[in-house]
N, C-alpha and C. Protein backbone atom coordinates (compact mmCIF):
# COMPACT_ATOMS: atom_id res chain seq x y z
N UNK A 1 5.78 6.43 -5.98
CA UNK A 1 5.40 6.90 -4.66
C UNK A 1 4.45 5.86 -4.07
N UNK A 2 4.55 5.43 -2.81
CA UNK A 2 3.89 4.27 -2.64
C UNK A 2 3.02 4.80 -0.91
N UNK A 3 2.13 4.53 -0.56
CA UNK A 3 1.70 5.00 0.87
C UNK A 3 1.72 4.27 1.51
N UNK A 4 1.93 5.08 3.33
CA UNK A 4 2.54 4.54 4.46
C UNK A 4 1.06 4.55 4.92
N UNK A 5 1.22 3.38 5.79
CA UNK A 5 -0.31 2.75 6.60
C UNK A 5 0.72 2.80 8.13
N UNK A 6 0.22 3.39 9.11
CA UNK A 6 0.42 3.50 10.51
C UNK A 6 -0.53 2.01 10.83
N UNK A 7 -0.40 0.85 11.71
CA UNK A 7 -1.81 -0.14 11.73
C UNK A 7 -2.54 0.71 13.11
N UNK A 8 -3.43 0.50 12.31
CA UNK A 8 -4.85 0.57 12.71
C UNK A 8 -4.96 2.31 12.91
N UNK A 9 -4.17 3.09 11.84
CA UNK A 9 -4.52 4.35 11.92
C UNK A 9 -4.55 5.10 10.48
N UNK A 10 -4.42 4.67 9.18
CA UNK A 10 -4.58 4.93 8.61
C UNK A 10 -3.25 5.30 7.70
N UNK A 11 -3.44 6.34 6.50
CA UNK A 11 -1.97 6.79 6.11
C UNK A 11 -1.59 7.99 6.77
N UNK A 12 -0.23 7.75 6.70
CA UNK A 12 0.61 8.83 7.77
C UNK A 12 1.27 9.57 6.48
N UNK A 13 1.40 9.05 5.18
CA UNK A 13 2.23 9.51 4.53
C UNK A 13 2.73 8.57 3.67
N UNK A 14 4.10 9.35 2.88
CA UNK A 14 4.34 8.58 1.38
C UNK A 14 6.12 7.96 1.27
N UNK A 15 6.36 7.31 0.41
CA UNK A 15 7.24 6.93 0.45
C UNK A 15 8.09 6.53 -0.76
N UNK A 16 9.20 7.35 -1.43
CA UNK A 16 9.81 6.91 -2.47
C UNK A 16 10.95 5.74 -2.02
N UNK A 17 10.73 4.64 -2.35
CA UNK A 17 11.63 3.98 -1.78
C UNK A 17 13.02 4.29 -2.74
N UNK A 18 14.19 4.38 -1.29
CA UNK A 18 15.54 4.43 -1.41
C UNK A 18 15.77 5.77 -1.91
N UNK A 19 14.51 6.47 -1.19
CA UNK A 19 14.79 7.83 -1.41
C UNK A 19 14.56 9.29 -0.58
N UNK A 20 13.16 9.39 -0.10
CA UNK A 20 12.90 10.16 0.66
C UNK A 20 11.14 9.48 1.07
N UNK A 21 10.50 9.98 2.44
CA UNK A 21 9.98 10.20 3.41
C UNK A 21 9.45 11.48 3.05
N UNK A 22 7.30 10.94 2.87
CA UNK A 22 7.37 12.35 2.61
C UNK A 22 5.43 12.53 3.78
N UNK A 23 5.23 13.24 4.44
CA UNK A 23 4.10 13.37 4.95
C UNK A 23 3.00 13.68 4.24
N UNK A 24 1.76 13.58 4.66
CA UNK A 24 0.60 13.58 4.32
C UNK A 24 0.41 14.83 3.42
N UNK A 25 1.17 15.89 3.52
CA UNK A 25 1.24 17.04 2.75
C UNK A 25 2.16 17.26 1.40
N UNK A 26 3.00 16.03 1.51
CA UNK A 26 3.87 15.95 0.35
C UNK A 26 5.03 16.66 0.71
N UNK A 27 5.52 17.55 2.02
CA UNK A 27 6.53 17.35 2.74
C UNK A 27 7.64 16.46 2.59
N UNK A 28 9.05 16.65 2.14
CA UNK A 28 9.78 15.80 2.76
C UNK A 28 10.81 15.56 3.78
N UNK A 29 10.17 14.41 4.97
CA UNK A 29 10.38 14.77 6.21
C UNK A 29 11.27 13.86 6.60
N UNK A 30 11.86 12.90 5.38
CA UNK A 30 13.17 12.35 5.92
C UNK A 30 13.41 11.76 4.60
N UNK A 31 15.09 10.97 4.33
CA UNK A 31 15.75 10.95 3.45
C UNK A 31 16.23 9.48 3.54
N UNK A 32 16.57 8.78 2.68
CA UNK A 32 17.46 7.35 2.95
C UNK A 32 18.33 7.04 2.29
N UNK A 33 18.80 6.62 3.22
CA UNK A 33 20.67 5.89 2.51
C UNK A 33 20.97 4.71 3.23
N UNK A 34 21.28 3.74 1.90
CA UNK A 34 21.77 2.27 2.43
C UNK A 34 20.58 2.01 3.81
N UNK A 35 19.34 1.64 3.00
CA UNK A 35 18.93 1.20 4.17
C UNK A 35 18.24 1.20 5.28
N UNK A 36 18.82 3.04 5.59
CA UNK A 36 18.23 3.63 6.99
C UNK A 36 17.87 5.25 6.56
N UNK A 37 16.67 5.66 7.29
CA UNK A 37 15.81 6.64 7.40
C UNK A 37 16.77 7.78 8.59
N UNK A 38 16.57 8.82 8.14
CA UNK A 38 17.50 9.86 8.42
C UNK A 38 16.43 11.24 8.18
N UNK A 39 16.47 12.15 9.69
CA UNK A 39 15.08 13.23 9.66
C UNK A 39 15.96 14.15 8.32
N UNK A 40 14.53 14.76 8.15
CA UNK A 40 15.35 15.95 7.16
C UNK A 40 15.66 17.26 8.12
N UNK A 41 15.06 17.38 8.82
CA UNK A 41 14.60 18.88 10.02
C UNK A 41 16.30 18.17 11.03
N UNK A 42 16.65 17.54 11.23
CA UNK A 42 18.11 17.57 12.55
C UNK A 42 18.67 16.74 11.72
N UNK A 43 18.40 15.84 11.16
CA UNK A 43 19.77 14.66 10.55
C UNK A 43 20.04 13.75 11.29
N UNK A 44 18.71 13.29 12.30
CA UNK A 44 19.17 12.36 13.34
C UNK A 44 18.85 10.76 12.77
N UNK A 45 18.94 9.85 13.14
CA UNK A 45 18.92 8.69 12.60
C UNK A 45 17.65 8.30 13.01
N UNK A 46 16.57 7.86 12.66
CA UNK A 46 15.13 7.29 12.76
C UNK A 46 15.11 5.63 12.99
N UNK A 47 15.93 5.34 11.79
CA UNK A 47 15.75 3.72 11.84
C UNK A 47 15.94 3.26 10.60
N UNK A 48 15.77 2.10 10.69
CA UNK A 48 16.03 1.28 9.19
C UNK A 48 15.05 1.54 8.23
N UNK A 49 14.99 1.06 7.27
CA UNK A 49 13.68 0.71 6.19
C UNK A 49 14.02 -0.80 5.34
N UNK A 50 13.04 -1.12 5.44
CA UNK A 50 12.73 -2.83 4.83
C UNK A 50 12.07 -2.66 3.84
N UNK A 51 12.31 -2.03 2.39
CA UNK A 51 11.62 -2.23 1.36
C UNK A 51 10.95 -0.49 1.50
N UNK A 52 9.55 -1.34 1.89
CA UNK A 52 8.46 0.03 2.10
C UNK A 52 8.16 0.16 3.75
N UNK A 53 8.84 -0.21 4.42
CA UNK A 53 8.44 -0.44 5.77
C UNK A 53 9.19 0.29 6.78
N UNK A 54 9.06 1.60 7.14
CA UNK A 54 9.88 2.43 8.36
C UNK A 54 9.78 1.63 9.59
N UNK A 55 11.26 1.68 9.88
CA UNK A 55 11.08 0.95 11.43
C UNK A 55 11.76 2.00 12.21
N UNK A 56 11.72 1.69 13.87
CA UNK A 56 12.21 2.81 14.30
C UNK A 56 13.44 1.92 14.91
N UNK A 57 14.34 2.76 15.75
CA UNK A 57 15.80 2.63 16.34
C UNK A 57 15.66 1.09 16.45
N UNK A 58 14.67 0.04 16.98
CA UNK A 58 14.76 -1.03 17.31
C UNK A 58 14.61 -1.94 16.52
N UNK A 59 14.54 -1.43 15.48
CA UNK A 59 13.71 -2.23 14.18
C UNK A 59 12.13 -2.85 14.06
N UNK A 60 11.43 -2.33 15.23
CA UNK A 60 10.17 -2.55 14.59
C UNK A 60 9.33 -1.46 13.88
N UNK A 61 8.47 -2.19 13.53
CA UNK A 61 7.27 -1.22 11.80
C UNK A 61 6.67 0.17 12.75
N UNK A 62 7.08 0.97 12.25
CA UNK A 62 6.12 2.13 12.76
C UNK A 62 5.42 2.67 11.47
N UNK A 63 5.58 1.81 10.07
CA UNK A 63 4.40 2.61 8.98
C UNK A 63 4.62 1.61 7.58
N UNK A 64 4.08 1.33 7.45
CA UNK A 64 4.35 0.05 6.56
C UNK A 64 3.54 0.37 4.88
N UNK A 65 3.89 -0.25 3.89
CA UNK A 65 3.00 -0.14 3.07
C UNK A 65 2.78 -1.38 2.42
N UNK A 66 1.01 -2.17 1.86
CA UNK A 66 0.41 -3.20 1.69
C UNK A 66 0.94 -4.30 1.11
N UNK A 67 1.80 -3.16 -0.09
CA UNK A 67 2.61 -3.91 -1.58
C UNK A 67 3.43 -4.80 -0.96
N UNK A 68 4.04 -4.67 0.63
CA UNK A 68 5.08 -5.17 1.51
C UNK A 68 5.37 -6.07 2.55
N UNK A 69 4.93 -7.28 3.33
CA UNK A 69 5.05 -7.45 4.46
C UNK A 69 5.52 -6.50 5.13
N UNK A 70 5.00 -6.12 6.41
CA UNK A 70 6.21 -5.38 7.02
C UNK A 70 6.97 -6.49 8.34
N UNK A 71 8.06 -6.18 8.12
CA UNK A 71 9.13 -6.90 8.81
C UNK A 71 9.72 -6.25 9.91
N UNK A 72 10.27 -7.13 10.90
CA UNK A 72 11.20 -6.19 12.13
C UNK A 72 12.89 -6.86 11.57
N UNK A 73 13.44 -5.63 12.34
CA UNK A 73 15.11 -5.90 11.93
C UNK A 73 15.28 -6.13 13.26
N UNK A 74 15.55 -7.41 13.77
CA UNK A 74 16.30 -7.20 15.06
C UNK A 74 18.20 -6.92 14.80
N UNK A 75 18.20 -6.10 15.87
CA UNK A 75 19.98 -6.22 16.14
C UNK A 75 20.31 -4.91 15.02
N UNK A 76 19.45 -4.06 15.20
CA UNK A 76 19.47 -2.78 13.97
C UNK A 76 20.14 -1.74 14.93
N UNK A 77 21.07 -1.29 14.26
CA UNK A 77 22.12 -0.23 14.48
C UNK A 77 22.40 0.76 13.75
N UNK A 78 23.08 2.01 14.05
CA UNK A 78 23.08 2.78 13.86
C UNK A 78 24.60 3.40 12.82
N UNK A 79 24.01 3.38 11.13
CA UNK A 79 25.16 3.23 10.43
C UNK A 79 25.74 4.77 10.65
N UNK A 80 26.89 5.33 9.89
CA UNK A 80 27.62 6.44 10.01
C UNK A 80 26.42 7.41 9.12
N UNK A 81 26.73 8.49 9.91
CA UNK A 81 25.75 9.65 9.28
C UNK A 81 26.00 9.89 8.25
N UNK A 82 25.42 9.72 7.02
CA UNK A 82 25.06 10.06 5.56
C UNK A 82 25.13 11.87 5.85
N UNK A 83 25.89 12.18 4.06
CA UNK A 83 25.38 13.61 4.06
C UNK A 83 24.21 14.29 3.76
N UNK A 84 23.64 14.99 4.68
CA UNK A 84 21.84 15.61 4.52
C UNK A 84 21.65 15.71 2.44
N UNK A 85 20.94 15.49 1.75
CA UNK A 85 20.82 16.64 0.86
C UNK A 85 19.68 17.29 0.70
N UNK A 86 19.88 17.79 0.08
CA UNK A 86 18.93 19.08 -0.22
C UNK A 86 17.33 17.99 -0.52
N UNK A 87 15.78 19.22 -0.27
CA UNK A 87 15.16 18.85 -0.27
C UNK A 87 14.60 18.24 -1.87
N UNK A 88 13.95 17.14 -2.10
CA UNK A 88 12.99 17.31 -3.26
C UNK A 88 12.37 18.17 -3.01
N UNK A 89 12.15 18.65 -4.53
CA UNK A 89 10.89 19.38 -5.11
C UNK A 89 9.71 18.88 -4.91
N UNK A 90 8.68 19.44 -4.27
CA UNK A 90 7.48 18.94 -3.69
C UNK A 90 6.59 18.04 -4.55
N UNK A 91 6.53 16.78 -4.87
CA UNK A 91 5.85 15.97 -5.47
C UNK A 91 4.46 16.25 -5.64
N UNK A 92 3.39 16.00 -7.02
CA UNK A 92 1.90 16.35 -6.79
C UNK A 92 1.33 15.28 -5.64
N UNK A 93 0.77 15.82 -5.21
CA UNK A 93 -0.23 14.60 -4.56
C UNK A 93 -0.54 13.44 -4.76
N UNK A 94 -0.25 11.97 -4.34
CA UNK A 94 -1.20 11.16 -5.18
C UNK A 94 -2.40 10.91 -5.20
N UNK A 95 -3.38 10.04 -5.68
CA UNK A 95 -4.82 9.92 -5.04
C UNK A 95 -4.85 9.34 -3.49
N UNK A 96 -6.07 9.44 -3.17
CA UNK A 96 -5.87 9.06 -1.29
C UNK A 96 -5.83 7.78 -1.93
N UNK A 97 -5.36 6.54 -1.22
CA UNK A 97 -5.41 5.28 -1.24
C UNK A 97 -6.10 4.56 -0.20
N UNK A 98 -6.45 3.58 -0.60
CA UNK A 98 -7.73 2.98 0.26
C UNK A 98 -7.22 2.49 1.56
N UNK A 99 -7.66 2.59 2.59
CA UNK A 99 -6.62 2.21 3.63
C UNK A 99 -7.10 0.26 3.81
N UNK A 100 -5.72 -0.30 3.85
CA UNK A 100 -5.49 -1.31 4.02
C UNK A 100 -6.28 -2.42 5.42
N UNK A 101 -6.45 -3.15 5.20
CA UNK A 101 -6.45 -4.35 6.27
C UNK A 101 -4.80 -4.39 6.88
N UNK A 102 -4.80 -4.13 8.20
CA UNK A 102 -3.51 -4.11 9.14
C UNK A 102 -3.28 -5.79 9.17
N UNK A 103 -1.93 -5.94 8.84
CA UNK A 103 -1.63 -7.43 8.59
C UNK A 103 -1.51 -7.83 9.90
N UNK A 104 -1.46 -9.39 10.19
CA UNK A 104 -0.80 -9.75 11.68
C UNK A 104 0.53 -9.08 11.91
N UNK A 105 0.42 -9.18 13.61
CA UNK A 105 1.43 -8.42 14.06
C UNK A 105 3.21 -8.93 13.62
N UNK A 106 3.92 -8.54 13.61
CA UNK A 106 5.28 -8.99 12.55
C UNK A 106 6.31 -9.33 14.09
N UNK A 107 6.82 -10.30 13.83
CA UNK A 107 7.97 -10.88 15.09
C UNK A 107 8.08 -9.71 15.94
N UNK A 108 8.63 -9.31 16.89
CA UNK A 108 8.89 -8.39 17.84
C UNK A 108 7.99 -7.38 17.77
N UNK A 109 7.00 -7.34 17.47
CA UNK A 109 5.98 -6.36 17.47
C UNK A 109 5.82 -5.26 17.04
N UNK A 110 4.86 -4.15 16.87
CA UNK A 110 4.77 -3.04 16.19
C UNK A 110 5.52 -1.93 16.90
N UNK A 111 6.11 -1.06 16.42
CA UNK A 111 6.62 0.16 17.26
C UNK A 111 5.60 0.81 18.00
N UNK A 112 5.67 1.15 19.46
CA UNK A 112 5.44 1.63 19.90
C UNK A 112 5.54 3.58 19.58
N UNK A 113 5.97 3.83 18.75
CA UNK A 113 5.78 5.10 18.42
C UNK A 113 4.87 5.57 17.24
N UNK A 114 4.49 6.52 17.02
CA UNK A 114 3.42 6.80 16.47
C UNK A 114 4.57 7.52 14.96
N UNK A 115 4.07 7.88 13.71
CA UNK A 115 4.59 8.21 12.86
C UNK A 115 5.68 9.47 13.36
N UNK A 116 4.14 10.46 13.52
CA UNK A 116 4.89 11.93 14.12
C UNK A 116 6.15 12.03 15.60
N UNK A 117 5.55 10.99 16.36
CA UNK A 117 6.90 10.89 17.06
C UNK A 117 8.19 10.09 16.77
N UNK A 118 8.41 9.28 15.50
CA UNK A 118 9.17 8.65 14.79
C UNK A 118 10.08 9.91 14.12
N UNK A 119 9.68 10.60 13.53
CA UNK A 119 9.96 11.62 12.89
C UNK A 119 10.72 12.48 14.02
N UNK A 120 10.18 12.57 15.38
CA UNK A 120 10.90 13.48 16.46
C UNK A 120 12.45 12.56 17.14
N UNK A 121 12.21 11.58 16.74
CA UNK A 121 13.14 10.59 17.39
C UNK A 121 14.74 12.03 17.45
């Protein structure tokens, strides 16, 4: 489980990579396949993922984690809808993690959306 840094706002939340999206509560609030981030609540498509790095529809970082550069995907599209599955079992908590130094800004810039409205996409 690795944690998501919003820059310059702290953690938004957690992240099993190539697996599920999980919020500050241990929630899991989205799912991945091949790639791309998918809500758990509608099944709508969010955006890519680069490792540890949620991007939204355009491919830039809306939550990144330290272990990672975060990167932009330009020319990011929208693959065929994956089937939903069922939720994980609610993971323990991990410890809070220290919040990071926000790296320079990454080619095409940071997403303009905030975690929680990433999640509404």
């Amino acid at each position: 489980m690795q944690a998501l840094f919003a820059p310059g706002k702290g953690l938004v939340g957690w992240i099993r990579p190539e697996a599920f999206v999980f919020d500050r509560d241990m929630v899991a609030v989205a799912f991945i396949r091949k790639g791309h981030a998918w809500s758990m609540s509608s099944g709508n498509w969010l955006g890519p993922v680069d490792v540890s790095t949620v991007q939204d529809r355009n491919g830039r970082p809306v939550a990144w984690n330290p272990d990672h550069a975060p990167a932009t995907r330009f020319g990011a599209f929208m693959p065929g809808r994956p089937a939903k599955p069922n939720p994980p079992a609610r993971p323990l908590r991990p410890l809070q993690p220290v919040a990071p130094i926000t790296p320079t800004t990454p080619p095409g810039g940071w997403s303009h959306l905030t975690f929680a409205a990433w999640l509404e996409v």
